[in-house]
PDB file of N, CA and C in Angstrom:
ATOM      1  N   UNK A   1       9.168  17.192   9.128  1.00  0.00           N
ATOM      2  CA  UNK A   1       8.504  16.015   8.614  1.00  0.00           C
ATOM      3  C   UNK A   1       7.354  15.672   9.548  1.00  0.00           C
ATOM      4  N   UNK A   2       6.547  15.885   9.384  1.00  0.00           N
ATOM      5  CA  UNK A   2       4.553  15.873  10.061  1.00  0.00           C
ATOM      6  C   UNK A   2       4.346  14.512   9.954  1.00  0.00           C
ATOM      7  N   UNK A   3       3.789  13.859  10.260  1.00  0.00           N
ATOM      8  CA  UNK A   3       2.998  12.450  10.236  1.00  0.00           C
ATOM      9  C   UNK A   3       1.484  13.109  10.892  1.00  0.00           C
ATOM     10  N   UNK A   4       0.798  11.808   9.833  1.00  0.00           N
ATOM     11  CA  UNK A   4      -0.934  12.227  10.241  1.00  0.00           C
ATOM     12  C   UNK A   4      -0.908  11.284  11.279  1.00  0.00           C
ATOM     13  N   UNK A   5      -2.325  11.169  10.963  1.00  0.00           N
ATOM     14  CA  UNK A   5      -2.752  10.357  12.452  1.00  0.00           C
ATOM     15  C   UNK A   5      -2.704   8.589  12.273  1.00  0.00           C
ATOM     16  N   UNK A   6      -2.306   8.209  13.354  1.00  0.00           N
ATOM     17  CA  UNK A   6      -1.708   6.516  13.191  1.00  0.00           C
ATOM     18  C   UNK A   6      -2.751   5.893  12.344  1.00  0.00           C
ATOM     19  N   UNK A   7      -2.719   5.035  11.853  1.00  0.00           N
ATOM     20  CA  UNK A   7      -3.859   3.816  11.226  1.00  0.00           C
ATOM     21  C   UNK A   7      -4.194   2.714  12.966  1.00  0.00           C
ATOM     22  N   UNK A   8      -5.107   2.238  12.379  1.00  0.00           N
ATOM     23  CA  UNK A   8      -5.617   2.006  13.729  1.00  0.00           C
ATOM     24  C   UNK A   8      -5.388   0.145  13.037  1.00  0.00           C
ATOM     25  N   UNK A   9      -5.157  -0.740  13.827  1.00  0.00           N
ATOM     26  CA  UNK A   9      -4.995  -1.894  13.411  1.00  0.00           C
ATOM     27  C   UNK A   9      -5.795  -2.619  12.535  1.00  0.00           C
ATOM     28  N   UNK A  10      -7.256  -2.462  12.361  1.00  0.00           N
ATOM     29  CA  UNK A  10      -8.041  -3.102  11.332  1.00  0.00           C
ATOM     30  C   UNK A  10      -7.813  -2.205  10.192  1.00  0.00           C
ATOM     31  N   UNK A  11      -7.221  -0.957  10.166  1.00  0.00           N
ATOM     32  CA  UNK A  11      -6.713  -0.419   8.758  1.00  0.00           C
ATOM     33  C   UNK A  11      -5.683  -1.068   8.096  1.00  0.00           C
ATOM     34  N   UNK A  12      -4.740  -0.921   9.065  1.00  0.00           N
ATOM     35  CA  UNK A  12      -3.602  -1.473   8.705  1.00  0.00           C
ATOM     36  C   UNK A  12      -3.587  -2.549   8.147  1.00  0.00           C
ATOM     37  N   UNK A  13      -4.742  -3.555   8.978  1.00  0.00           N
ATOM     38  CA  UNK A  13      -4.622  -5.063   8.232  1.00  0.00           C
ATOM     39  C   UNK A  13      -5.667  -4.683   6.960  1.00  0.00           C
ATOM     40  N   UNK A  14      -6.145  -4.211   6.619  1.00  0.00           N
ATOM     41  CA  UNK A  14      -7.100  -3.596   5.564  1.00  0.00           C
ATOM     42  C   UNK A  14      -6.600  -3.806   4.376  1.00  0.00           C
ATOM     43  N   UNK A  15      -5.437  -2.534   4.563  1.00  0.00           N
ATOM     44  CA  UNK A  15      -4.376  -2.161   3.243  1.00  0.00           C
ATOM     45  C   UNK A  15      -3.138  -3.121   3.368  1.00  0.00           C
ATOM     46  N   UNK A  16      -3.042  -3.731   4.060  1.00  0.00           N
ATOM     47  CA  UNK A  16      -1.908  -5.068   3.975  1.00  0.00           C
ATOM     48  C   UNK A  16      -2.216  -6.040   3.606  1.00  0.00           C
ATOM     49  N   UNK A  17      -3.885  -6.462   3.469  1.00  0.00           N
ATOM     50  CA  UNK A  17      -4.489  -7.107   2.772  1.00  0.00           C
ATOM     51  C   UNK A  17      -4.694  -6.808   0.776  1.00  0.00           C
ATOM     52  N   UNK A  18      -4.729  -5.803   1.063  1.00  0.00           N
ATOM     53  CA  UNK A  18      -4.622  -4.634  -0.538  1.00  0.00           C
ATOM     54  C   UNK A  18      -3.060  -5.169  -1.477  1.00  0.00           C
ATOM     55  N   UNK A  19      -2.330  -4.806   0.001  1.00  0.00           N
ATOM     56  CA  UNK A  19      -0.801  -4.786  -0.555  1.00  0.00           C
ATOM     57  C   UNK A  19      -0.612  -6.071  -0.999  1.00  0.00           C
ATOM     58  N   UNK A  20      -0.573  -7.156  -0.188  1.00  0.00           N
ATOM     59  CA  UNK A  20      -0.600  -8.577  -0.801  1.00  0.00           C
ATOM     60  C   UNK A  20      -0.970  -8.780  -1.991  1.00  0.00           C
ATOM     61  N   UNK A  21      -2.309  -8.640  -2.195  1.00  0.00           N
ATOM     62  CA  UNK A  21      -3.286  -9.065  -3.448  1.00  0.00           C
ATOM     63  C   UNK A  21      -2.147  -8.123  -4.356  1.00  0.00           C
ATOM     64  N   UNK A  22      -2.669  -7.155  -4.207  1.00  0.00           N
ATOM     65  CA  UNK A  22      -1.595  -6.670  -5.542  1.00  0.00           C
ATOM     66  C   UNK A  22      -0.402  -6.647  -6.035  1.00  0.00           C
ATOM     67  N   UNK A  23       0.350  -7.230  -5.137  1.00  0.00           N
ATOM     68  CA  UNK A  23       2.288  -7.448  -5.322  1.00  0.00           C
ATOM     69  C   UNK A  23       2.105  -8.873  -5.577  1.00  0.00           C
ATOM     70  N   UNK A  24       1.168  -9.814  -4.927  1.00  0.00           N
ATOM     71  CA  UNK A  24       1.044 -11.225  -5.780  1.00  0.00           C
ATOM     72  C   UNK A  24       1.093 -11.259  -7.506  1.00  0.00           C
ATOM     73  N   UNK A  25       0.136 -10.116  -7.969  1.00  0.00           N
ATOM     74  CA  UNK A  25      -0.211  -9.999  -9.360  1.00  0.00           C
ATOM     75  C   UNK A  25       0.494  -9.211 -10.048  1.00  0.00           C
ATOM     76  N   UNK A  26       1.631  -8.118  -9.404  1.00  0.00           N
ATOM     77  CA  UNK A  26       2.086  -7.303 -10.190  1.00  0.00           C
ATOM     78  C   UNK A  26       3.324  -7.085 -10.547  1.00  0.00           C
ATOM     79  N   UNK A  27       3.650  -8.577 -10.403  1.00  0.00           N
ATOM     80  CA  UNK A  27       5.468  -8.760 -10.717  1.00  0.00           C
ATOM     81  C   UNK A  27       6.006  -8.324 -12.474  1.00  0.00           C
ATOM     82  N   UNK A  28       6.629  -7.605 -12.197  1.00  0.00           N
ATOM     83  CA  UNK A  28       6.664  -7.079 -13.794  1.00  0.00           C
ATOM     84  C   UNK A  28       5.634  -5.672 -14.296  1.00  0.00           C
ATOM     85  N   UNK A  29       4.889  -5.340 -13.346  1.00  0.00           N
ATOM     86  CA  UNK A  29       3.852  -4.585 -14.055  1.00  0.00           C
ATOM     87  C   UNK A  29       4.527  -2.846 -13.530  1.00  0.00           C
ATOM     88  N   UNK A  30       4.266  -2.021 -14.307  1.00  0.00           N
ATOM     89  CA  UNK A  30       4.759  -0.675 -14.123  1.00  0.00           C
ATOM     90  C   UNK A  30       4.332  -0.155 -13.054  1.00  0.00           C
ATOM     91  N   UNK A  31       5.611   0.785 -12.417  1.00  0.00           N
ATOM     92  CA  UNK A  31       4.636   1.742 -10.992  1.00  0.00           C
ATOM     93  C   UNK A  31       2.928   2.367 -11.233  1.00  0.00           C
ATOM     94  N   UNK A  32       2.888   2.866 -12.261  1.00  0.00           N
ATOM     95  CA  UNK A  32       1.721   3.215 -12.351  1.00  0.00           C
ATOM     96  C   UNK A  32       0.577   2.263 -12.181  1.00  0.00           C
ATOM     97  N   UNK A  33       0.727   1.292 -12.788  1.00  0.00           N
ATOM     98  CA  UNK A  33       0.252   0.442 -12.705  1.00  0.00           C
ATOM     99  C   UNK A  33      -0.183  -0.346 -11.631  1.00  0.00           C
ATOM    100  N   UNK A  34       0.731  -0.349 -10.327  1.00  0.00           N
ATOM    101  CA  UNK A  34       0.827  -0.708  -9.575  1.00  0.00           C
ATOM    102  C   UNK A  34      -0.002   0.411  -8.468  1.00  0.00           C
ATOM    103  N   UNK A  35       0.074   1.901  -8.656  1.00  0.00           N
ATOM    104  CA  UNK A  35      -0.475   2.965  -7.799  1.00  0.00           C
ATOM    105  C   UNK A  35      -1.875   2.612  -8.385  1.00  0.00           C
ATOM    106  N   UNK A  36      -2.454   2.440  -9.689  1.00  0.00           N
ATOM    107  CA  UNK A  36      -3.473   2.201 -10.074  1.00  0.00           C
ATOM    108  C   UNK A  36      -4.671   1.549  -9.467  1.00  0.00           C
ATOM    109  N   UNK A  37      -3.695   0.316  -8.949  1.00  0.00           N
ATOM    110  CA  UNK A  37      -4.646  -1.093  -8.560  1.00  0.00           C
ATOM    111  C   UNK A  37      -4.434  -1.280  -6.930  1.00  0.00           C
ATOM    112  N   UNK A  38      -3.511  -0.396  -6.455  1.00  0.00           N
ATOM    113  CA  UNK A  38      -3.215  -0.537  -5.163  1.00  0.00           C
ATOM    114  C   UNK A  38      -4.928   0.826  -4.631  1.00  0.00           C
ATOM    115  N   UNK A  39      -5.004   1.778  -5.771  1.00  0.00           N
ATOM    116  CA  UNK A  39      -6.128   2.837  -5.293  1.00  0.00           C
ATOM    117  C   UNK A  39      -7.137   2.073  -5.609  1.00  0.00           C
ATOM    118  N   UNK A  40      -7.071   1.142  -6.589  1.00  0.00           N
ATOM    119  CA  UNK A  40      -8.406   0.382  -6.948  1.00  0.00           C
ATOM    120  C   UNK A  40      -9.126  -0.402  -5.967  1.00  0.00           C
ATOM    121  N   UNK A  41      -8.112  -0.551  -5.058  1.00  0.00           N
ATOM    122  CA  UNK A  41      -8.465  -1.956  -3.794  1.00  0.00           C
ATOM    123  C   UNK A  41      -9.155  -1.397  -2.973  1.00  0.00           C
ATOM    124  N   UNK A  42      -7.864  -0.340  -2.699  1.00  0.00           N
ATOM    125  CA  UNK A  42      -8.045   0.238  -1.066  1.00  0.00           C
ATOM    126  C   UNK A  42      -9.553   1.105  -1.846  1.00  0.00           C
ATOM    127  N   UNK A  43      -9.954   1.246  -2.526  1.00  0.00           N
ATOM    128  CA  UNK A  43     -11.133   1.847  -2.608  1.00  0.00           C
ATOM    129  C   UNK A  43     -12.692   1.079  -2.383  1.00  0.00           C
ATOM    130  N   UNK A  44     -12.277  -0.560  -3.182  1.00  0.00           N
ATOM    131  CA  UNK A  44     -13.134  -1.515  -2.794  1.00  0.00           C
ATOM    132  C   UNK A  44     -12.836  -1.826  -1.446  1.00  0.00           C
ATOM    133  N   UNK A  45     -12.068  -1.672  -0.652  1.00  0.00           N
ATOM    134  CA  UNK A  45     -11.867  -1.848   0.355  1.00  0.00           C
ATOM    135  C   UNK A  45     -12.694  -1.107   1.850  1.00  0.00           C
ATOM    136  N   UNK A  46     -12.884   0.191   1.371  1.00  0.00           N
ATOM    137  CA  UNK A  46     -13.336   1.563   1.451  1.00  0.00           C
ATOM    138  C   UNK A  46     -12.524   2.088   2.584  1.00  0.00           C
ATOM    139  N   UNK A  47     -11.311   2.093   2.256  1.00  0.00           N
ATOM    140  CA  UNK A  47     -10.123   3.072   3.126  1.00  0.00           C
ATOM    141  C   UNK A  47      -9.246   3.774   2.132  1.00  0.00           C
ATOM    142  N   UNK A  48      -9.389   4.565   2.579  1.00  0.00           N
ATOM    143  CA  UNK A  48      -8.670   6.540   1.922  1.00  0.00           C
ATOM    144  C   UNK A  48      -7.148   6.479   2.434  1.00  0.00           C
ATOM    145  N   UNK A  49      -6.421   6.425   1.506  1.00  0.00           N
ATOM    146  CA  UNK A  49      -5.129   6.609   1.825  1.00  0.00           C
ATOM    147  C   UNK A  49      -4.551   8.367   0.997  1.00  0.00           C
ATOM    148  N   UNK A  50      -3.560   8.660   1.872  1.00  0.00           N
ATOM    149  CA  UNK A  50      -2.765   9.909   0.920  1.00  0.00           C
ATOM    150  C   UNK A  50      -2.174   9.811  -0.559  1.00  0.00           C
ATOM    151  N   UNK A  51      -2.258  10.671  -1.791  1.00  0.00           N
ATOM    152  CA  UNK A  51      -1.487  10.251  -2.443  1.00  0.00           C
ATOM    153  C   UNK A  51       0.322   9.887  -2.790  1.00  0.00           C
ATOM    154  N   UNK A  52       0.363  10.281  -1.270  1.00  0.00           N
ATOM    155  CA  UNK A  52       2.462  10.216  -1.101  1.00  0.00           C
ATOM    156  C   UNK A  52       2.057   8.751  -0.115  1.00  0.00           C
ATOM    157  N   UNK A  53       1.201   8.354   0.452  1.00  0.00           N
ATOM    158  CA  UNK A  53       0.984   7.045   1.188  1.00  0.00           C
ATOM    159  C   UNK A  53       0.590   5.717   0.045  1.00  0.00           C
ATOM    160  N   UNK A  54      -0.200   6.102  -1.099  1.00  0.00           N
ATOM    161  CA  UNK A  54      -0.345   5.247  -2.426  1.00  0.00           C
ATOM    162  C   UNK A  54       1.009   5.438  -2.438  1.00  0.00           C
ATOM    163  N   UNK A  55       2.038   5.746  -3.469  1.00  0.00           N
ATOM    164  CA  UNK A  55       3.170   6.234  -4.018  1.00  0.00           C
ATOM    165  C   UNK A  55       4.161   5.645  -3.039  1.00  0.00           C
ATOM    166  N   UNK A  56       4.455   5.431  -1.693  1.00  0.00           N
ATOM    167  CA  UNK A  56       5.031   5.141  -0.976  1.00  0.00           C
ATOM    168  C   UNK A  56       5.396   2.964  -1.145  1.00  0.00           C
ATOM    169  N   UNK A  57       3.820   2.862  -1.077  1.00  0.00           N
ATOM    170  CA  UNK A  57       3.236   1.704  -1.358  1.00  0.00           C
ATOM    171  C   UNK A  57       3.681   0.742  -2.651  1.00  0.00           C
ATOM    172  N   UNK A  58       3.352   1.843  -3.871  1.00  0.00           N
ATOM    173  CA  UNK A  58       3.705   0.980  -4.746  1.00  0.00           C
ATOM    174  C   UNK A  58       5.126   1.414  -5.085  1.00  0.00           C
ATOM    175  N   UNK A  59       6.092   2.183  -4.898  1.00  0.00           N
ATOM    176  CA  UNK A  59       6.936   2.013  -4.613  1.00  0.00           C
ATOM    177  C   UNK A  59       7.710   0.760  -3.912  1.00  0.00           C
ATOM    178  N   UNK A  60       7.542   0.731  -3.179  1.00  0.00           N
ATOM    179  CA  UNK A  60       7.792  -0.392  -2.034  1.00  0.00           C
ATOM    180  C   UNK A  60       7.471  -1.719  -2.613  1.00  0.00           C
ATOM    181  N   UNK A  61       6.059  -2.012  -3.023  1.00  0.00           N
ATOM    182  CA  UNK A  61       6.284  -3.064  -4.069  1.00  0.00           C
ATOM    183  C   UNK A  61       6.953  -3.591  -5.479  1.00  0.00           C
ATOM    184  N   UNK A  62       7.057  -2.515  -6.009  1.00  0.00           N
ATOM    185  CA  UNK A  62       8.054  -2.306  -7.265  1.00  0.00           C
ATOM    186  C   UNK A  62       9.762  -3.050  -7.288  1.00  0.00           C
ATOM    187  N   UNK A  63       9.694  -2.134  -5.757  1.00  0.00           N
ATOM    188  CA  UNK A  63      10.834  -2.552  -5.684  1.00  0.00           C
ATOM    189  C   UNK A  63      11.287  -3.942  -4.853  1.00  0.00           C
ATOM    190  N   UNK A  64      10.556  -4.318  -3.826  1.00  0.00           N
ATOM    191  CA  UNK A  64      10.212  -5.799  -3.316  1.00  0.00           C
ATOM    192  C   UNK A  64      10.656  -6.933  -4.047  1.00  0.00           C
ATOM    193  N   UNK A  65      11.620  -7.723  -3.345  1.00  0.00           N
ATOM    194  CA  UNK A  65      11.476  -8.952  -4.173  1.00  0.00           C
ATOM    195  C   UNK A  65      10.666 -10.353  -2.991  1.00  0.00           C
ATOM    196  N   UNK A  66       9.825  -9.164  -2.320  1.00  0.00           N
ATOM    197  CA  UNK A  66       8.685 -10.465  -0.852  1.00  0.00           C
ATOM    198  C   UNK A  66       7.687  -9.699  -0.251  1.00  0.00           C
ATOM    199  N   UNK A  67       7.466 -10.196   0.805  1.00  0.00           N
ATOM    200  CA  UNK A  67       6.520  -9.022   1.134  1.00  0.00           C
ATOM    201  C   UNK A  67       6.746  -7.824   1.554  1.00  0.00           C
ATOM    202  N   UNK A  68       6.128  -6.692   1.411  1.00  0.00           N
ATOM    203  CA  UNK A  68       5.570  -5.364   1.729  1.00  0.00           C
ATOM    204  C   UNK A  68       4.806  -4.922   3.112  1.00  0.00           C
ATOM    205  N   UNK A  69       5.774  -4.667   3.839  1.00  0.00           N
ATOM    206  CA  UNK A  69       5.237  -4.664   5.638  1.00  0.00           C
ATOM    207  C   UNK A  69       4.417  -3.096   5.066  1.00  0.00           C
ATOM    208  N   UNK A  70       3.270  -2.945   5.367  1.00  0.00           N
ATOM    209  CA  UNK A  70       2.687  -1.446   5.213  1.00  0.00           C
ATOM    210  C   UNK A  70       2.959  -0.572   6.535  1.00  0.00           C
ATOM    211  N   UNK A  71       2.596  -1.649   7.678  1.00  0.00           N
ATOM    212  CA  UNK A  71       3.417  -0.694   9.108  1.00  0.00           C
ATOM    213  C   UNK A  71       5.135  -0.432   8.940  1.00  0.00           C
ATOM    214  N   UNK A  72       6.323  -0.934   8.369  1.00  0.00           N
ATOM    215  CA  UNK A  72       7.268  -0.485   8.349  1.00  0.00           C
ATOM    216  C   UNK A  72       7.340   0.376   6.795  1.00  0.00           C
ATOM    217  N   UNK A  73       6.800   0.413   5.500  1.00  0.00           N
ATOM    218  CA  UNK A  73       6.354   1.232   4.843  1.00  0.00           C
ATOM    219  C   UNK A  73       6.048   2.835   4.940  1.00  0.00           C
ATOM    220  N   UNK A  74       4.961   2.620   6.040  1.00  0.00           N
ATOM    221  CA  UNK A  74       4.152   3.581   5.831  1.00  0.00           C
ATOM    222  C   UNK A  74       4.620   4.281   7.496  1.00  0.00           C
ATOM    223  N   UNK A  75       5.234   3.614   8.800  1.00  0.00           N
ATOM    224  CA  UNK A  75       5.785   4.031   9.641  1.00  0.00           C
ATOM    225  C   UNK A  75       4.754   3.822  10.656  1.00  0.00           C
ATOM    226  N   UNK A  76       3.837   3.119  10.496  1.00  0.00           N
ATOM    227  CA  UNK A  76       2.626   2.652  11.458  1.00  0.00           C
ATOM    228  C   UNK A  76       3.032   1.386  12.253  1.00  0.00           C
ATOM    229  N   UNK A  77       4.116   1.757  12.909  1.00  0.00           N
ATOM    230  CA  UNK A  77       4.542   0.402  13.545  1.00  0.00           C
ATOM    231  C   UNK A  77       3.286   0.541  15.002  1.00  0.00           C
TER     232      UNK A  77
END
């Protein structure tokens, strides 16, 4: 099991900013749906995530009933 290279703290708060906005709005809404708008952000955002690091994400929100830590998520503690 490989891990890339760490997120550096203004990433992290980047896409934890991403993650919020979109688990605020997507209670009820399908995983896809959720990988959709989570790539939609982080793109307005302009940070590149993996597609098993999306997938991880909205996973994690799907299943959430609060917030979505992306450093214990994604293992970027």
């Amino acid at each position: 099991m490989g891990t890339g290279p760490r997120m550096t703290d203004d990433k992290t708060e980047t896409v934890q900013a991403v993650v919020d906005r979109v688990s605020s709005y997507q209670d009820g809404a399908t995983e896809g749906t959720i990988a959709d708008e989570l790539r939609r952000g982080l793109k307005e955002a302009g940070v590149d995530l993996s597609d098993d690091e999306v997938q991880k994400l909205a996973d994690a929100i799907e299943d959430a009933n609060g917030e979505v830590s992306v450093s214990e998520v994604l293992g970027h503690a």
